[in-house]
C-alpha atoms as a PDB file:
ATOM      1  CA  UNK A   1      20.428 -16.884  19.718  1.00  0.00           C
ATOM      2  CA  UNK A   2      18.413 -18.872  22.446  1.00  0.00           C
ATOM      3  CA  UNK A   3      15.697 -21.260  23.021  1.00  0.00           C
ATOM      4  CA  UNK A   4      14.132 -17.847  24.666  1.00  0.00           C
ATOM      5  CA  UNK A   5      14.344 -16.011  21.435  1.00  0.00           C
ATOM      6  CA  UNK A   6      11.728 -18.309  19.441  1.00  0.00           C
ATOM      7  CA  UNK A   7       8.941 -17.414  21.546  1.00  0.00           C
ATOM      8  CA  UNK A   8       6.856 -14.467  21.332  1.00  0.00           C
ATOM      9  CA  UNK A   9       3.274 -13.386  22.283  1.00  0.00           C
ATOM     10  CA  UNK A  10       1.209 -11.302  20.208  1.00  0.00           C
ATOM     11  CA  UNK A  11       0.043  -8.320  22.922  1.00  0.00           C
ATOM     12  CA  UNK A  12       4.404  -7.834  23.833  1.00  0.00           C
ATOM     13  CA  UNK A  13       5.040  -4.561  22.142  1.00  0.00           C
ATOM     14  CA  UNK A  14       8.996  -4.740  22.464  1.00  0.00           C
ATOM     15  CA  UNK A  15      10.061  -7.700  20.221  1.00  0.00           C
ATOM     16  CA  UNK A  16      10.181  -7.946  16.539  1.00  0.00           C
ATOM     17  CA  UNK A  17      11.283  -5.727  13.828  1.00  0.00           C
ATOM     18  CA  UNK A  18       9.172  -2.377  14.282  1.00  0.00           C
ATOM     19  CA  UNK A  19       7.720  -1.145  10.383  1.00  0.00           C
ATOM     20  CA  UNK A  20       5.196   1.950   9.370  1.00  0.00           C
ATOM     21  CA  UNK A  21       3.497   0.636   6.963  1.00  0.00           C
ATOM     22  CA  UNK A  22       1.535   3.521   6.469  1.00  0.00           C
ATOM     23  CA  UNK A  23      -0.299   6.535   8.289  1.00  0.00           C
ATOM     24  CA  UNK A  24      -2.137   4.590  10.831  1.00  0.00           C
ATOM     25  CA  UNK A  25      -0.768   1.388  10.161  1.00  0.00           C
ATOM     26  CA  UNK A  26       1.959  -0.442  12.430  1.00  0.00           C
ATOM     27  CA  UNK A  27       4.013  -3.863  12.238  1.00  0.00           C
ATOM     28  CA  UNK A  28       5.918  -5.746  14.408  1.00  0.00           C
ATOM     29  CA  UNK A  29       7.540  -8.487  12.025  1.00  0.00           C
ATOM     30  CA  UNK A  30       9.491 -11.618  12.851  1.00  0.00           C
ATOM     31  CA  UNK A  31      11.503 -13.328   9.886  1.00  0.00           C
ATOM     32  CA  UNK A  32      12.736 -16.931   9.945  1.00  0.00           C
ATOM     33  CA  UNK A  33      13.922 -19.072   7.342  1.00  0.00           C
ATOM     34  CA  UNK A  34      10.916 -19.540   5.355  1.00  0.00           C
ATOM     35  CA  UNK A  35       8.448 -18.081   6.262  1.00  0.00           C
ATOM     36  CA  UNK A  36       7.733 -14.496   7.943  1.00  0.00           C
ATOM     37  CA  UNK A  37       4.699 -13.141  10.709  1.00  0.00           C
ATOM     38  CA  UNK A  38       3.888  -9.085  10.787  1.00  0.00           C
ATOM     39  CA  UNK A  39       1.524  -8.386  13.447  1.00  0.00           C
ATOM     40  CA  UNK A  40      -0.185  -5.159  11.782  1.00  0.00           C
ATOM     41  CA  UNK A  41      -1.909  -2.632  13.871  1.00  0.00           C
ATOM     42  CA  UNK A  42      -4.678  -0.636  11.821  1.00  0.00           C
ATOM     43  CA  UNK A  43      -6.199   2.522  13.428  1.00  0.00           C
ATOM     44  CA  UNK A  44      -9.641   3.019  13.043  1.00  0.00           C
ATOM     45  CA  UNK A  45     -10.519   3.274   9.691  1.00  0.00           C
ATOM     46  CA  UNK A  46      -7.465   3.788   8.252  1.00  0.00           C
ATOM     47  CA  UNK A  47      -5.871   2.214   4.671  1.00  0.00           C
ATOM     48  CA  UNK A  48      -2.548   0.943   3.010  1.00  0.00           C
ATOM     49  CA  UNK A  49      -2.004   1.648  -0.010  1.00  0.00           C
ATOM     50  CA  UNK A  50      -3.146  -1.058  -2.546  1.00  0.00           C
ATOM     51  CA  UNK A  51       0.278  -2.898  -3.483  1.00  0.00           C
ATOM     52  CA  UNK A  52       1.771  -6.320  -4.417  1.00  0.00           C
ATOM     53  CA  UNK A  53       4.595  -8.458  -3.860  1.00  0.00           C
ATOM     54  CA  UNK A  54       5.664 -11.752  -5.106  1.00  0.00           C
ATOM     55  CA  UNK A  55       5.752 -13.449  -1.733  1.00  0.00           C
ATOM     56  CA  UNK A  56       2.572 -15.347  -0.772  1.00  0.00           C
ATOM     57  CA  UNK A  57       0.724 -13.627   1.854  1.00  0.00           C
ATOM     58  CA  UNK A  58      -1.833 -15.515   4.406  1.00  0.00           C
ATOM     59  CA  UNK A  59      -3.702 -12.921   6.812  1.00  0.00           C
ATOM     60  CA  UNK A  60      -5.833 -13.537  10.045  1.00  0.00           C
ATOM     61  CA  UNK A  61      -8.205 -10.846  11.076  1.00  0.00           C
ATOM     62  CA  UNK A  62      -7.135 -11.321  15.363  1.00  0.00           C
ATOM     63  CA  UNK A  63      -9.009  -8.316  16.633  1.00  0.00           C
ATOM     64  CA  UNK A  64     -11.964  -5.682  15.022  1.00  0.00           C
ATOM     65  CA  UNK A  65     -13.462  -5.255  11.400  1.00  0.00           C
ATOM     66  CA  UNK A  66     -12.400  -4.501   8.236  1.00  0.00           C
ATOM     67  CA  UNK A  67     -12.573  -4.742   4.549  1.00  0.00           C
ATOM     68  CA  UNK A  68      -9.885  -6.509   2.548  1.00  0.00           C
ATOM     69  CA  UNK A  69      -9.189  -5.412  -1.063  1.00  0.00           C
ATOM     70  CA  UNK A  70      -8.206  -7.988  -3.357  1.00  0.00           C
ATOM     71  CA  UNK A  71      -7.748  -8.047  -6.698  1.00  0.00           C
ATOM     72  CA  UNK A  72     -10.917  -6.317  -8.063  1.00  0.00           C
ATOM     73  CA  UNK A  73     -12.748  -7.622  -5.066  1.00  0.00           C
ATOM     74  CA  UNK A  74     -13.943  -5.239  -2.092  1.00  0.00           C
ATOM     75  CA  UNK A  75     -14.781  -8.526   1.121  1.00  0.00           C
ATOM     76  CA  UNK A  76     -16.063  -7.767   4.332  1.00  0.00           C
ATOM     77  CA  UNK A  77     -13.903  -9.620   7.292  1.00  0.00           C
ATOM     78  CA  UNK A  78     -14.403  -9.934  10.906  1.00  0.00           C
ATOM     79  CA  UNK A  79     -12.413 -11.592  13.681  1.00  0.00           C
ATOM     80  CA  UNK A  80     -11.374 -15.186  12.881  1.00  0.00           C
ATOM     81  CA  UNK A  81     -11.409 -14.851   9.145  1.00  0.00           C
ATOM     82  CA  UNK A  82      -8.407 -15.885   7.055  1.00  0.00           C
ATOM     83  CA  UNK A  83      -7.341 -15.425   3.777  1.00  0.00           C
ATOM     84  CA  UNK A  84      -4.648 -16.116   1.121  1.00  0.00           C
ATOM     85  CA  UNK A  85      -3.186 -13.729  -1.524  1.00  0.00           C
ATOM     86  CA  UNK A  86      -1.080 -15.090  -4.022  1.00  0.00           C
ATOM     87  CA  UNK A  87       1.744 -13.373  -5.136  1.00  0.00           C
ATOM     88  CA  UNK A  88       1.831 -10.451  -7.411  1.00  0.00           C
ATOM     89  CA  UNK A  89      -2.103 -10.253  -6.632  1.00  0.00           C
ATOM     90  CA  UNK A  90      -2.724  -6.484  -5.505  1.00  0.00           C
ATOM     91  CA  UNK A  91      -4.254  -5.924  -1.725  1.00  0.00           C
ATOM     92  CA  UNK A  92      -4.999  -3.547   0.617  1.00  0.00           C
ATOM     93  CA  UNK A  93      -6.635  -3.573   4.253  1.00  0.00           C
ATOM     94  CA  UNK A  94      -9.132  -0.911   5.207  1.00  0.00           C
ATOM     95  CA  UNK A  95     -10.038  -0.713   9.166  1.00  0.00           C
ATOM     96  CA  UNK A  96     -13.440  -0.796  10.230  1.00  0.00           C
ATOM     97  CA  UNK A  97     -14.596   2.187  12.745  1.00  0.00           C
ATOM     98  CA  UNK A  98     -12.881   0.208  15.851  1.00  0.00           C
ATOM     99  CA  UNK A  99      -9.809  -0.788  14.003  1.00  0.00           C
ATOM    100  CA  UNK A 100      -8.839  -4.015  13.245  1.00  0.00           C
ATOM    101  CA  UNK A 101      -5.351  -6.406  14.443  1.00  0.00           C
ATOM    102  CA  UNK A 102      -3.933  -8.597  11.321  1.00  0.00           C
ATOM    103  CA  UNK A 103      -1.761 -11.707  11.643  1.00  0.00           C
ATOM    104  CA  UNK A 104       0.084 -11.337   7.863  1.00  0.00           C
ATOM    105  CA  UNK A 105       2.691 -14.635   6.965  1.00  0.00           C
ATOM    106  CA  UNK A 106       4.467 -14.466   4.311  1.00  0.00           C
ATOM    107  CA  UNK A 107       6.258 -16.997   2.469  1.00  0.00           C
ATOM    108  CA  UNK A 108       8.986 -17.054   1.432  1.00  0.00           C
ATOM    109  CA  UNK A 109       9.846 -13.948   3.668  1.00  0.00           C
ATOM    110  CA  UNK A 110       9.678 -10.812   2.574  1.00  0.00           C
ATOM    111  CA  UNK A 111      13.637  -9.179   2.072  1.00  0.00           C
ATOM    112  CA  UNK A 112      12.465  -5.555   2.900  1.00  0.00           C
ATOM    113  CA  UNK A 113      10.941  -6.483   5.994  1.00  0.00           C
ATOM    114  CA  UNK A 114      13.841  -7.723   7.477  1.00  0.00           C
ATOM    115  CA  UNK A 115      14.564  -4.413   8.450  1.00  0.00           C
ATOM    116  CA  UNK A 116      12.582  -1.576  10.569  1.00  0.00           C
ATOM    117  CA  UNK A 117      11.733   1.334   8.397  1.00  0.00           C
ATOM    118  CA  UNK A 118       8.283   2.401   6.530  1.00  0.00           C
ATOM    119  CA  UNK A 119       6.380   1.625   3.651  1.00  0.00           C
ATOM    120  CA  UNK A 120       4.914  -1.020   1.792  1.00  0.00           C
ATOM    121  CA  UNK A 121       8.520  -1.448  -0.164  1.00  0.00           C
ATOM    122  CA  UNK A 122       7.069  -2.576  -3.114  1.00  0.00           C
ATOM    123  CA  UNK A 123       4.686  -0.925  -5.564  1.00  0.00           C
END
């Protein structure tokens, strides 16, 4: 691996590991150690699936609207907004009519996304 191989840019479409979440919803994930990034691409207003993990999971809202599901909670989010889901909490995005562009990091990272493929991978 190279020095060249550490840096990324979040509009290049041809690095990372390539993941459909679900219909309408696509990831371009880079692992390291510790800690894992998914840059997730949500169609206008499409939905994943509400699921949970035991990683912790930070998200950024980069680009467009949308509502985050958390828990029992329903919250509105627009660009800039942040978050943090524990682990094991249940979650779900839902794209506003324009779509929305999440920043997801995960620690530690998540085993299933190390590889490209579809779906959530756990329930």
């Amino acid at each position: 691996m190279t020095q060249a191989d550490e840096f990324h840019h979040l509009d290049a479409t041809t690095s990372g590991i390539e993941r459909e979440l679900a219909p309408g919803l696509a990831a371009r994930i880079f692992a390291g150690e510790h800690a894992m990034l998914s840059i997730v691409t949500i169609a206008p207003n499409a939905e994943g699936r509400v699921h949970a993990h035991p990683e912790e999971q930070w998200g950024v809202l980069l680009e467009g609207s949308a509502t985050r599901v958390q828990g029992d909670e329903e919250i509105a989010v627009r660009k800039g907004d942040f978050w943090r889901t524990p682990g094991g909490v249940p979650h779900t995005m839902r794209a506003g009519p324009e779509g929305a562009r999440v920043l997801d990091i995960f620690s530690p990272p998540r085993p299933e996304y190390r590889v490209p493929g579809s779906g959530f991978g756990i329930a």
